[in-house]
Protein backbone atom coordinates (compact mmCIF):
# COMPACT_ATOMS: atom_id res chain seq x y z
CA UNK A 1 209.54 -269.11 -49.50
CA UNK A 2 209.76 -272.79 -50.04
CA UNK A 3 207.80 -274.91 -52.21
CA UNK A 4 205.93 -276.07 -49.25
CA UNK A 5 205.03 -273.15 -48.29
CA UNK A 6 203.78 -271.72 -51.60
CA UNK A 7 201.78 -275.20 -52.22
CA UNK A 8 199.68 -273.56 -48.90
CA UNK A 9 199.96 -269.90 -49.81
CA UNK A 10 198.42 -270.09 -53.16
CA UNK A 11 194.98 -271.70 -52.67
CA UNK A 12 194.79 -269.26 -49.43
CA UNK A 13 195.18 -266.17 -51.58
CA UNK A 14 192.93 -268.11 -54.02
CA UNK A 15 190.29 -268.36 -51.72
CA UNK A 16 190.75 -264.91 -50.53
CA UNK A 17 190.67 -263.30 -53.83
CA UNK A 18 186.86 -265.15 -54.68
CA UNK A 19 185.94 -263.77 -50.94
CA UNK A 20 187.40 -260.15 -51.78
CA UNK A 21 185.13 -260.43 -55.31
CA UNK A 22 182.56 -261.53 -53.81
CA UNK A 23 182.46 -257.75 -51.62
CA UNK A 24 183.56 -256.22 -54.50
CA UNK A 25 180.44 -256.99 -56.42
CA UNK A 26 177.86 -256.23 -53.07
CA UNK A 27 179.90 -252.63 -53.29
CA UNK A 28 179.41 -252.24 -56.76
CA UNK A 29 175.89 -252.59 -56.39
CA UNK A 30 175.45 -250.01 -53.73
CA UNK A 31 176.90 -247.70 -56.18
CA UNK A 32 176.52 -245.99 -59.25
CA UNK A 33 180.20 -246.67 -60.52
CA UNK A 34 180.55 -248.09 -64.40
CA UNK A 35 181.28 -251.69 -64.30
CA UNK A 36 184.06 -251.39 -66.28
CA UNK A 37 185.88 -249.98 -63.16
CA UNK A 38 186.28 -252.78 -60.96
CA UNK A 39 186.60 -255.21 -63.98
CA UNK A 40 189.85 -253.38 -65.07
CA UNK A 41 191.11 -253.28 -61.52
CA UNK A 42 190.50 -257.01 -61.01
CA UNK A 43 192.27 -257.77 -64.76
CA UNK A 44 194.88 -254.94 -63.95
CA UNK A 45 195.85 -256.80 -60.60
CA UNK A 46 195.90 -260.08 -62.32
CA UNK A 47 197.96 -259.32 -64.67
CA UNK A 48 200.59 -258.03 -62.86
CA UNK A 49 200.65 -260.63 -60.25
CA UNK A 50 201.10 -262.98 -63.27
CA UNK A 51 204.03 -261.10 -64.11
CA UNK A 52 205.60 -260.72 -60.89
CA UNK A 53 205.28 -264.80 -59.62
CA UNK A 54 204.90 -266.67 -62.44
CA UNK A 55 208.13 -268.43 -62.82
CA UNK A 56 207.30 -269.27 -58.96
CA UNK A 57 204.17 -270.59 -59.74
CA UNK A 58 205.41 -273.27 -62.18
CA UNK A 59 208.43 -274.34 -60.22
CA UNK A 60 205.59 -274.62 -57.61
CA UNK A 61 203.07 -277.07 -59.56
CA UNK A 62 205.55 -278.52 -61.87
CA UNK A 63 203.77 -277.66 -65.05
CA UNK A 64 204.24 -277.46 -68.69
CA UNK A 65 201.55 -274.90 -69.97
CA UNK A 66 202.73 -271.44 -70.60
CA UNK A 67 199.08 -269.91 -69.00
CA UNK A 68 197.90 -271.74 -66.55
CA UNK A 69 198.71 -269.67 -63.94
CA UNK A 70 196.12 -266.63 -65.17
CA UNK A 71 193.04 -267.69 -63.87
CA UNK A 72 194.72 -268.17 -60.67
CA UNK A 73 196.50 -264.39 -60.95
CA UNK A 74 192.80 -262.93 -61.52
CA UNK A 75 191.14 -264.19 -59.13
């Protein structure tokens, strides 16, 4: 993927993510689930995807802070 590419692919999945949360949390309230169960799979998820694209991530922005990149993983 080029750098193009990922500068339109990340606020997509960004804004995706906040949509997907968004029915995550209507679901949770139909049910009768512990809320620590789709809080670990949203950090869970995060965290991985961290993981997996962060040294894409920076190359992508061009920054110099280590973490940056987490709030945009978890969401």
């Amino acid at each position: 993927m080029t750098q193009k590419q990922r500068k339109i692919f990340y606020p997509v999945i960004f804004f995706l993510g906040a949509i997907l949360i968004i029915w995550e949390i209507n679901i949770y309230r139909e049910t009768i689930i512990n809320l620590m169960i789709p809080i670990g799979i949203i950090m869970v998820v995060g965290i991985i995807a961290f993981i997996l694209d962060f040294k894409n991530y920076k190359s992508t922005y061009e920054y110099s802070g280590d973490f940056t990149s987490i709030p945009q993983c978890i969401m």
